[in-house]
Protein backbone atom coordinates (compact mmCIF):
# COMPACT_ATOMS: atom_id res chain seq x y z
CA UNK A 1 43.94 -10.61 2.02
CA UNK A 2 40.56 -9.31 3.06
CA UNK A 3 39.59 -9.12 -0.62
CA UNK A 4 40.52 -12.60 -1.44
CA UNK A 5 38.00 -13.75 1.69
CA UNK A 6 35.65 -11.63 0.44
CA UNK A 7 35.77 -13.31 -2.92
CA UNK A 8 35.99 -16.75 -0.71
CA UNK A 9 32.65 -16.45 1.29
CA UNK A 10 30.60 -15.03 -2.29
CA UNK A 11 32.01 -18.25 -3.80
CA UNK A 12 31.06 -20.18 -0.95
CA UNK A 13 27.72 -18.48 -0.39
CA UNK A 14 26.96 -19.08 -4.50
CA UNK A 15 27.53 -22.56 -4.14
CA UNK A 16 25.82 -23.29 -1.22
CA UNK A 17 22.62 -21.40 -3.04
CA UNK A 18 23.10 -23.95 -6.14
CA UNK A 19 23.28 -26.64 -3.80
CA UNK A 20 20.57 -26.10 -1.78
CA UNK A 21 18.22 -24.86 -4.60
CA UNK A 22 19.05 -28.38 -6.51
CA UNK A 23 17.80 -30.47 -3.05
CA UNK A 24 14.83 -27.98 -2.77
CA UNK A 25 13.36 -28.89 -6.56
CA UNK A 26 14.09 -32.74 -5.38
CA UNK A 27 11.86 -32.41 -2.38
CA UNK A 28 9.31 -30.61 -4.11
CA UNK A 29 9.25 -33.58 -6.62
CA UNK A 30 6.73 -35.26 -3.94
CA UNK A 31 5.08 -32.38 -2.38
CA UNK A 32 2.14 -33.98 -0.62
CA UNK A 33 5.40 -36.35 1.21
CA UNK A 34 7.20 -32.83 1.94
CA UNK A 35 3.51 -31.27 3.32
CA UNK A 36 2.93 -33.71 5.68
CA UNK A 37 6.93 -34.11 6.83
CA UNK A 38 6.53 -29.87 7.52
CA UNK A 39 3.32 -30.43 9.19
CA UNK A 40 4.34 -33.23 11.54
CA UNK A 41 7.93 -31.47 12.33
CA UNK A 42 5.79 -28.49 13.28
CA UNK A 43 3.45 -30.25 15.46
CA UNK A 44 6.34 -32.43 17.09
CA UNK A 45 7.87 -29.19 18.13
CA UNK A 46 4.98 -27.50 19.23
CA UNK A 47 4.80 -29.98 22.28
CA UNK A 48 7.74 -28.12 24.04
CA UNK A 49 5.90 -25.01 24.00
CA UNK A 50 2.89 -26.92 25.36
CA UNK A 51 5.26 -27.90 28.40
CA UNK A 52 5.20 -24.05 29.01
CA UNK A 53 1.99 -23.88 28.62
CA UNK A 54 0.34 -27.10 31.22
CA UNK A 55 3.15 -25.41 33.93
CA UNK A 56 1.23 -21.97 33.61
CA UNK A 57 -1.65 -23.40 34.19
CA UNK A 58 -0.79 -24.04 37.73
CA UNK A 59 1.54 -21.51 38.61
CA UNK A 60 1.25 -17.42 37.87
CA UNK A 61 4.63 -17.02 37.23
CA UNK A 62 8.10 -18.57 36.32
CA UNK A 63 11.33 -16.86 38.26
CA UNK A 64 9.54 -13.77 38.57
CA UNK A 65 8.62 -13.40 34.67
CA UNK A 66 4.77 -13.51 33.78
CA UNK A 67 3.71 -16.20 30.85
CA UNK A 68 3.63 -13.86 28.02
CA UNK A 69 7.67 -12.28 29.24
CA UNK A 70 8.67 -16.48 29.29
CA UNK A 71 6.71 -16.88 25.54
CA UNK A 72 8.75 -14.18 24.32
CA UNK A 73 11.96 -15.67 25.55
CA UNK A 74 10.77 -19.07 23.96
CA UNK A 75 10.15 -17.43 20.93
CA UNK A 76 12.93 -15.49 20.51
CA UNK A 77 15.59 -18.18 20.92
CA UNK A 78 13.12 -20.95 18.70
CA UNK A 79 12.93 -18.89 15.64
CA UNK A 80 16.77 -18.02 15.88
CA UNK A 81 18.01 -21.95 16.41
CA UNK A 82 15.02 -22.46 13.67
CA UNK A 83 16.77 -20.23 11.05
CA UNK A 84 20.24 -21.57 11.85
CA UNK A 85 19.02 -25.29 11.90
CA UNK A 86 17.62 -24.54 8.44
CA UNK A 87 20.88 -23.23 7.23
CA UNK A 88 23.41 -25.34 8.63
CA UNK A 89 21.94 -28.24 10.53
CA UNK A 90 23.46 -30.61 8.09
CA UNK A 91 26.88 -29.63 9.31
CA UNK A 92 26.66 -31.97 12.42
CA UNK A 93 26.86 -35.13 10.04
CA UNK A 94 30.75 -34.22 9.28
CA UNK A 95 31.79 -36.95 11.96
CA UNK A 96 30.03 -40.05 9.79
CA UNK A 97 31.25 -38.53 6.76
CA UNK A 98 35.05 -38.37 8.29
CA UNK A 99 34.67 -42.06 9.40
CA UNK A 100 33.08 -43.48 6.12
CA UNK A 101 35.28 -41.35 3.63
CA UNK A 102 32.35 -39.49 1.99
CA UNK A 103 33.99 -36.06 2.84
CA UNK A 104 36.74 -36.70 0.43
CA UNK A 105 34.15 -36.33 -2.54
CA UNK A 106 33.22 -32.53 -1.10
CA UNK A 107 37.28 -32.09 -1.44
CA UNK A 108 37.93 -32.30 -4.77
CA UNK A 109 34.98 -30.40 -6.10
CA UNK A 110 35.65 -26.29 -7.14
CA UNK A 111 33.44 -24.86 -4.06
CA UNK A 112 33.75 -24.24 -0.35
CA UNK A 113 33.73 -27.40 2.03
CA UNK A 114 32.04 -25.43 4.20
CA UNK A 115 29.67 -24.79 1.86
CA UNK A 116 28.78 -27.95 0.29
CA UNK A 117 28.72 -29.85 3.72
CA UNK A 118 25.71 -27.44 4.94
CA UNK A 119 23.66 -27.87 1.40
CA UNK A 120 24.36 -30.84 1.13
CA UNK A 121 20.69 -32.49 1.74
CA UNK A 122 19.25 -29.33 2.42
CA UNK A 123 16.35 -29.97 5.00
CA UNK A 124 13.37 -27.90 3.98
CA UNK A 125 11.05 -29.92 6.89
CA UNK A 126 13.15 -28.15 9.00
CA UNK A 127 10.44 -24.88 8.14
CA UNK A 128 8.61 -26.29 10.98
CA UNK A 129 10.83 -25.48 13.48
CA UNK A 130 11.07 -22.29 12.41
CA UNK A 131 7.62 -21.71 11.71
CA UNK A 132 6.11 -22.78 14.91
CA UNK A 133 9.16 -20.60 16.66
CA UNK A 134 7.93 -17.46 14.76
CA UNK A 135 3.91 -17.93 15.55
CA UNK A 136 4.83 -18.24 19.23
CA UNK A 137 7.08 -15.21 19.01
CA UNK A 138 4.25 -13.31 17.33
CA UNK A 139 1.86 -14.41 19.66
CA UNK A 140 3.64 -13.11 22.92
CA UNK A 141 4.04 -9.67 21.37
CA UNK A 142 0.25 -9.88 21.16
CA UNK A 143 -0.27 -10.84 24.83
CA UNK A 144 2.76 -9.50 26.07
CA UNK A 145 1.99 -6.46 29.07
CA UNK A 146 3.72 -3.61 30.53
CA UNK A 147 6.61 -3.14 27.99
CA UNK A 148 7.17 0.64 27.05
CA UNK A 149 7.85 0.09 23.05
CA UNK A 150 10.15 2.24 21.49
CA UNK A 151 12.31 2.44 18.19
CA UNK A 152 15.20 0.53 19.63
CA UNK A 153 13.12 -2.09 21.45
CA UNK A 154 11.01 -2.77 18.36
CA UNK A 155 14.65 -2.82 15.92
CA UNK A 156 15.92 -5.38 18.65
CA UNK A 157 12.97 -8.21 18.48
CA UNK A 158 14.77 -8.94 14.61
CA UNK A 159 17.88 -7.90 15.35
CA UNK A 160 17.93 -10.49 17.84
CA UNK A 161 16.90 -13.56 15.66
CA UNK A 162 19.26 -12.84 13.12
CA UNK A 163 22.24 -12.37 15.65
CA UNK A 164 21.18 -15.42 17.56
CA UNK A 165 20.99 -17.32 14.39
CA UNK A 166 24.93 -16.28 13.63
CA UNK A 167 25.70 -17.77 17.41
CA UNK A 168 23.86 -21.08 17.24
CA UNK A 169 24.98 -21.29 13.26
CA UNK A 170 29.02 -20.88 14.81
CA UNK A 171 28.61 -23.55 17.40
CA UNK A 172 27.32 -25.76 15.19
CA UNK A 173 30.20 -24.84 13.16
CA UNK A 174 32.59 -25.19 15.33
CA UNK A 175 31.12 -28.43 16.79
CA UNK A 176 31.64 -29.81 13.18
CA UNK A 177 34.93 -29.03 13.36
CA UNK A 178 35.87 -30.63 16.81
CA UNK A 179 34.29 -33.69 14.97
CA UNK A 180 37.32 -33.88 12.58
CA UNK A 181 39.21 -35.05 15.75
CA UNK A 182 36.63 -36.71 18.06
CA UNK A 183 34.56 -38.31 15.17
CA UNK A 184 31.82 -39.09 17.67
CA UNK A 185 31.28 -36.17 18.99
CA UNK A 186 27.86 -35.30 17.77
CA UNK A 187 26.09 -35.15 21.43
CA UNK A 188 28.88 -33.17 22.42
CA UNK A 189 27.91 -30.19 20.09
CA UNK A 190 24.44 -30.83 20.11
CA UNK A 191 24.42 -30.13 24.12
CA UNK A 192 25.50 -26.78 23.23
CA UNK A 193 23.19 -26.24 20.33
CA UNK A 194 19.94 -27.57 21.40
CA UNK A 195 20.56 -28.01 24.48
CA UNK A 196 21.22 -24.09 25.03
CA UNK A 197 18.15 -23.60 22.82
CA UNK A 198 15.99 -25.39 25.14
CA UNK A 199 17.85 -23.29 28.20
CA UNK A 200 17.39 -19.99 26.83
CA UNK A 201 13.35 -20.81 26.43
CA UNK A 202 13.48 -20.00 30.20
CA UNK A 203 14.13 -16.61 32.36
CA UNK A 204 17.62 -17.27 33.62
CA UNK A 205 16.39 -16.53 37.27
CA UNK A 206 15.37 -19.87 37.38
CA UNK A 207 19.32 -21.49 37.11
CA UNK A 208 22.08 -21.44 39.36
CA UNK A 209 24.80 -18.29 38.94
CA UNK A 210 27.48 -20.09 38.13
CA UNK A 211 25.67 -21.81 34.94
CA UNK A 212 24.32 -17.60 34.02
CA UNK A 213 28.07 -16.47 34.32
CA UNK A 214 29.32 -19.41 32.40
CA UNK A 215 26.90 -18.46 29.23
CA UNK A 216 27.37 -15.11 29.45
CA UNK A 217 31.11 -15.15 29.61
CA UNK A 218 32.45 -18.52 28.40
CA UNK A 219 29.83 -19.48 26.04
CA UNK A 220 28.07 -16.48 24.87
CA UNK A 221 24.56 -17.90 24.39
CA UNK A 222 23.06 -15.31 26.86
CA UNK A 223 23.86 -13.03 23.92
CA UNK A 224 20.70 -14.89 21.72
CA UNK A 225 18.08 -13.79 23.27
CA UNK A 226 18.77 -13.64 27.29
CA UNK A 227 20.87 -10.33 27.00
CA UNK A 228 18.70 -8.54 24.60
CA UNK A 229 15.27 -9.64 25.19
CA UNK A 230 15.39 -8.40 29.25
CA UNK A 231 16.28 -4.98 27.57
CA UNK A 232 13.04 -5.26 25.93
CA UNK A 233 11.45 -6.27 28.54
CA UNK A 234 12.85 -3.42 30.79
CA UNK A 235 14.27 -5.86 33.15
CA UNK A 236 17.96 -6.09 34.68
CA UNK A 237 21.05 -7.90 32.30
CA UNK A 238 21.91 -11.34 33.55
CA UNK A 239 25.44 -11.48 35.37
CA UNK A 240 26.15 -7.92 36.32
CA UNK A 241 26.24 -7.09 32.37
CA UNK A 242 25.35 -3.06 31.90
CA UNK A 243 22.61 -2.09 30.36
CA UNK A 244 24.53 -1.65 26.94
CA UNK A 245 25.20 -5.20 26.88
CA UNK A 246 22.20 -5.35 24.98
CA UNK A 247 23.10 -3.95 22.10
CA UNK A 248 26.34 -6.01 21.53
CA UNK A 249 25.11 -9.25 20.32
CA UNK A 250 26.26 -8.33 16.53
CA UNK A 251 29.42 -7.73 17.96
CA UNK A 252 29.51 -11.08 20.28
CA UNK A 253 27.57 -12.94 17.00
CA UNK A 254 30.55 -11.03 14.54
CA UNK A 255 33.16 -12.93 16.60
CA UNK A 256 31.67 -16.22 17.20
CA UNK A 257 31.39 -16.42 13.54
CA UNK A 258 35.35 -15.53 12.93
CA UNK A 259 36.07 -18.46 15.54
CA UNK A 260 33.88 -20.86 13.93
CA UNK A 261 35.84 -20.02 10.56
CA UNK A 262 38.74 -20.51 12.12
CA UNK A 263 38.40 -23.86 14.12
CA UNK A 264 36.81 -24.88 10.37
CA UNK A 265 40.05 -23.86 8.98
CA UNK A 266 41.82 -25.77 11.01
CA UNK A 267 39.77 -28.77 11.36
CA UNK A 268 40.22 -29.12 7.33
CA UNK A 269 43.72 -28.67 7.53
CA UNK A 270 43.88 -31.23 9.95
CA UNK A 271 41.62 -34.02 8.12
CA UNK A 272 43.90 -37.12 6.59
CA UNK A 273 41.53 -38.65 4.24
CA UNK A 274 39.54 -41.49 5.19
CA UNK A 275 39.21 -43.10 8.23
CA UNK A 276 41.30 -40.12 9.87
């Protein structure tokens, strides 16, 4: 059994390489096109960081956290919805393709749905994102004061864009999958995708409790960068979480993926053909 998946997600993860390598050389075709479409989605989303920037210039602080402890939060959380917005960004069309039948075509082909549904017209503007997500990130550990650096502070500032790219990939997953039943229900998953990218840019002293608790414990998008970054920042975890906590976002990231597989699993099982 665990072989056979094993030999499943290679398959899956070969094919969506082929796949996305094939829409790469197309884009590349026109590169000055693809230069200025990277250069304009970068600029586009450095405005929200400028936000950050115009409200510092009139207040010291934010919630208690200086401007460089906020830039690190911002940064953290951009480059990790950056990487998983690169990878599997394209998943969040499924609901057009279940209404205008196009999904069948991805079901007769030898590779993954899965797969072929998040290569499919791989995005490589989306570098932008990313790109402007990882200069702010490096920038706040350049202006960022009073941490006390150590081994397992500096191994967390990675660790925590991968595993926060494994969270926001799952929801957008999994939001993918609730579109095989509410075809229209794009916004819905994108409130919990960008919209908890955007929220986890700020300290969470700033929202009300309930709204902490609920992404801590129902939705675990604390576990991107909230949980993990106050750890580096030698600061309390949000929502009563021990200081461990911290060091459990591959474990929270590990599970949110084996959900996301699952509600994919069922969402395909559940799919009637066009139309359903």
């Amino acid at each position: 059994m665990a072989s056979g998946r094993v030999a499943t997600a290679a398959e899956g993860l070969r094919a969506y390489g082929l796949i996305a390598v094939m829409w790469i050389r197309s884009t590349m075709t026109y590169r000055f096109s693809f230069a200025m479409t990277l250069v304009s989605n970068l600029v586009v989303n450095f405005f929200d960081f400028v936000v950050i920037l115009l409200m510092f210039g009139h207040v010291r602080g934010l919630g208690g956290f200086a401007f460089g402890e906020v830039a690190f939060l911002y940064g953290t959380t951009s480059t990790a919805f950056g990487l998983a917005d690169l990878a599997m960004g394209q998943v969040g069309k499924v609901g057009r393709r279940v209404r205008d039948g196009t999904l069948d075509t991805f079901l007769v082909r030898p590779a993954p749905v899965l797969a072929q549904v998040a290569a499919d017209r791989f995005a490589l503007r989306r570098l932008g994102r990313l790109a402007q997500g990882l200069l702010v990130l490096v920038w706040s550990l350049v202006v960022l004061e009073g941490v006390e650096w150590t081994v397992a502070k500096a191994a967390m500032v990675p660790l925590m864009t991968v595993t926060g790219a494994l969270i926001f990939g799952s929801l957008m997953t999994a939001g993918a999958a609730f579109q095989f039943w509410a075809q229209d229900g794009a916004e819905v998953a994108n409130s919990f995708t960008y919209g908890g990218n955007t929220l986890l840019q700020y300290p969470p002293s700033i929202f009300a409790g309930e709204l902490v608790r609920g992404v801590v414990y129902v939705v675990p998008l604390a576990f991107v960068n909230w949980v993990p970054a106050l750890y580096v920042l030698g600061r309390e975890a949000p929502a009563g979480l021990p200081p461990w906590a911290a060091f459990a976002s591959p474990l929270v990231a590990a599970g949110c993926v084996a959900l996301a597989g699952l509600a994919w699993r069922v969402g395909i099982r559940s799919y009637r053909s066009t139309g359903s």
